[in-house]
N, C-alpha and C. Protein backbone atom coordinates (compact mmCIF):
# COMPACT_ATOMS: atom_id res chain seq x y z
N UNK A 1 -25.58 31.28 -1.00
CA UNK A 1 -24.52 31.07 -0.03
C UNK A 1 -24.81 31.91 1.19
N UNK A 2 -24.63 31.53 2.14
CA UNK A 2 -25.26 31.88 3.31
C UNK A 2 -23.66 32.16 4.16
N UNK A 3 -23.19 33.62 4.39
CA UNK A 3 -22.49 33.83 5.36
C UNK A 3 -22.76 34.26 7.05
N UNK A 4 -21.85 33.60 8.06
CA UNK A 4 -21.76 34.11 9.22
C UNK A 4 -21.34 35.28 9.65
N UNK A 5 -22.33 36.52 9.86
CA UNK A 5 -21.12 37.54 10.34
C UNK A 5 -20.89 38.30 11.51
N UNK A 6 -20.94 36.60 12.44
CA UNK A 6 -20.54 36.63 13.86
C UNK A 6 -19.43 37.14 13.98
N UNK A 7 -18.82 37.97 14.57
CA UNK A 7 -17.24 37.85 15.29
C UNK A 7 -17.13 37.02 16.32
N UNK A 8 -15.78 36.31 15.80
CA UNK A 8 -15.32 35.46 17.17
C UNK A 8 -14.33 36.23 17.84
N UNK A 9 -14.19 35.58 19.11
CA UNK A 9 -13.18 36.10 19.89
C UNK A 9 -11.95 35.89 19.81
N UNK A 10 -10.91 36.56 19.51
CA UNK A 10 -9.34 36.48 19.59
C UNK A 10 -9.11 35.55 20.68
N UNK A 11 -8.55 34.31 20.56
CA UNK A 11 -7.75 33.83 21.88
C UNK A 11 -6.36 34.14 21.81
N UNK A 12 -5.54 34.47 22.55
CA UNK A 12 -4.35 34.57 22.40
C UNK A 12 -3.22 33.48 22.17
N UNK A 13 -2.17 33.24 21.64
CA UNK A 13 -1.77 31.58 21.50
C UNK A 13 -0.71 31.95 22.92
N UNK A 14 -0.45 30.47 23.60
CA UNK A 14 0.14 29.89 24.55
C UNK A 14 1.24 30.05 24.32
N UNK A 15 2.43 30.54 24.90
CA UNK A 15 4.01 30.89 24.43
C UNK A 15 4.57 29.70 25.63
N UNK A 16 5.53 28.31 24.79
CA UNK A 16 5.85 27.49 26.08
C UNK A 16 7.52 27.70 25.80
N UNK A 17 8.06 27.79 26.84
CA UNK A 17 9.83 27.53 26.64
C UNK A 17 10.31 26.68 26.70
N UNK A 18 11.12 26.27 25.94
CA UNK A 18 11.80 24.70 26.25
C UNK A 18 13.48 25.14 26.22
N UNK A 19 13.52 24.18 27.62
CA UNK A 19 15.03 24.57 27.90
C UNK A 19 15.89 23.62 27.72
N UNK A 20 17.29 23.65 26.61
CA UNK A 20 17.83 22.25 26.27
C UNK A 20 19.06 21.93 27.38
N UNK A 21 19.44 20.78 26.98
CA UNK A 21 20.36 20.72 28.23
C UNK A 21 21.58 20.51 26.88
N UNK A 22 22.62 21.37 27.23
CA UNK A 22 23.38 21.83 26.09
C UNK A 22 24.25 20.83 25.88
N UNK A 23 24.99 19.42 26.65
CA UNK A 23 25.52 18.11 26.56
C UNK A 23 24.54 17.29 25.92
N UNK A 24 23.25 16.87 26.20
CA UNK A 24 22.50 16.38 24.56
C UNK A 24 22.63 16.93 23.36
N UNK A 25 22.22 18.05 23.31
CA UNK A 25 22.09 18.84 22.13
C UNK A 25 23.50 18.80 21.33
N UNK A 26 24.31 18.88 21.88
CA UNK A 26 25.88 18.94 21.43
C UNK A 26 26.03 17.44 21.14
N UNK A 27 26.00 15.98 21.81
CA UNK A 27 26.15 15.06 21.37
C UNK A 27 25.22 14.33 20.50
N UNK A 28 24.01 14.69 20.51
CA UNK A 28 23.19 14.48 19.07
C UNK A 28 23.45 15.13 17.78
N UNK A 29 23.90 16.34 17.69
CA UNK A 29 24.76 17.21 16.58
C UNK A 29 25.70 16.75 16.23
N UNK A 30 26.65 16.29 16.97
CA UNK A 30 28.20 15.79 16.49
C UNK A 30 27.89 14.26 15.27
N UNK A 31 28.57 14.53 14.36
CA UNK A 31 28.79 13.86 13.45
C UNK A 31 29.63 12.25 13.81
N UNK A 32 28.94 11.13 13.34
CA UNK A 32 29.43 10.13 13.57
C UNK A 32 31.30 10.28 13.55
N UNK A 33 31.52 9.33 14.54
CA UNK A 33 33.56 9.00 14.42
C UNK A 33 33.28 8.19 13.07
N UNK A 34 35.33 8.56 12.44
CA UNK A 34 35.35 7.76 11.84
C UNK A 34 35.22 6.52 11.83
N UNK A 35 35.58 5.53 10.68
CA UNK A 35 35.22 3.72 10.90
C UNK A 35 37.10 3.72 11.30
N UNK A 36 37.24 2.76 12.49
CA UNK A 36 38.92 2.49 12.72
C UNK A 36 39.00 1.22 11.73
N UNK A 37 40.13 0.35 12.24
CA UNK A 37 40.66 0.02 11.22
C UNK A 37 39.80 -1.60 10.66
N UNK A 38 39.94 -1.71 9.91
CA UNK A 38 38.43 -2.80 9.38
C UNK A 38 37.04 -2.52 9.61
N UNK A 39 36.16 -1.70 10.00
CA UNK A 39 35.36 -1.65 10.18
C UNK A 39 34.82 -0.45 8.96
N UNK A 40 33.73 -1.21 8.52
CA UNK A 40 33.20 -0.66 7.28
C UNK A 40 31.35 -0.38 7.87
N UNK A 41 30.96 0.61 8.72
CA UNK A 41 30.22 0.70 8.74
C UNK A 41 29.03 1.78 8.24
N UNK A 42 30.01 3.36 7.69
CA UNK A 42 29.69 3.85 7.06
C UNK A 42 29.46 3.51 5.51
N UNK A 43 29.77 3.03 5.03
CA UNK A 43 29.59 2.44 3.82
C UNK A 43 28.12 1.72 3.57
N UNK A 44 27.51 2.39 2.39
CA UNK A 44 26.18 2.00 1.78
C UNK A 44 26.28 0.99 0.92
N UNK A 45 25.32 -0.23 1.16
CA UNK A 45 25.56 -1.16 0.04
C UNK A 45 25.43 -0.88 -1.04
N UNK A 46 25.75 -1.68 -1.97
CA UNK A 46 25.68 -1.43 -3.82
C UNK A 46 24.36 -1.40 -4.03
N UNK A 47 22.92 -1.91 -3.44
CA UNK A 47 22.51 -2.69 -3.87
C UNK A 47 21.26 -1.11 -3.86
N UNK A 48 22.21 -0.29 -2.73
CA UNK A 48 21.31 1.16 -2.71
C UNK A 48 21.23 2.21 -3.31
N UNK A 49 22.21 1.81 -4.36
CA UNK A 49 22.94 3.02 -5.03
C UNK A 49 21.51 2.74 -6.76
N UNK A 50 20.87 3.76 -6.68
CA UNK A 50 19.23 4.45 -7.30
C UNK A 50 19.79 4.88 -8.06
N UNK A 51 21.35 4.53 -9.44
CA UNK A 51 21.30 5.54 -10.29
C UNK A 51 20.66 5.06 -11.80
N UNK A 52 19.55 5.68 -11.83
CA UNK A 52 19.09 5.27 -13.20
C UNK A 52 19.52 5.12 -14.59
N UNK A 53 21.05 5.93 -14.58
CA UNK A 53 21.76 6.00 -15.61
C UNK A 53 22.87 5.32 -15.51
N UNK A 54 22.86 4.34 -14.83
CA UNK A 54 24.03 3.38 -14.62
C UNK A 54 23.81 2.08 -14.82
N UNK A 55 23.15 1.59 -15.59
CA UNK A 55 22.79 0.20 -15.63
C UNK A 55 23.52 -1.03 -15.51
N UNK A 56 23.17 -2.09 -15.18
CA UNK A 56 24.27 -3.29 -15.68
C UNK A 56 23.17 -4.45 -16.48
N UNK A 57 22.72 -4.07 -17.42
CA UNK A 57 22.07 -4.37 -18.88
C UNK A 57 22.98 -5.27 -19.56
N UNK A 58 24.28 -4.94 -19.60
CA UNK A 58 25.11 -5.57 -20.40
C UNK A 58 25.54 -4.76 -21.25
């Protein structure tokens, strides 16, 4: 086995700032409204519900 025992040079890493604009950030966070009246859109179909211990086998 054949090692290198060059030293490389340290680069230093790049420090970037990112500045948010605090009305996105706040309306992407906020949690969906409720559903008003008839509207069922939170609701997951049956057809998603993965419980392995729930069968309909009969």
């Amino acid at each position: 086995m054949k090692t290198n025992n060059q030293k490389q040079v340290y680069s230093t890493p790049e420090i970037v700032s990112i500045l948010l604009d605090n009305e996105i950030s706040l309306a992407l966070a906020s949690e969906t409204p409720p559903d008003g009246p008839g509207e069922t859109y939170n609701t997951t179909p049956e057809y998603l519900h993965n419980n392995p211990f729930n069968t309909n086998l009969g």
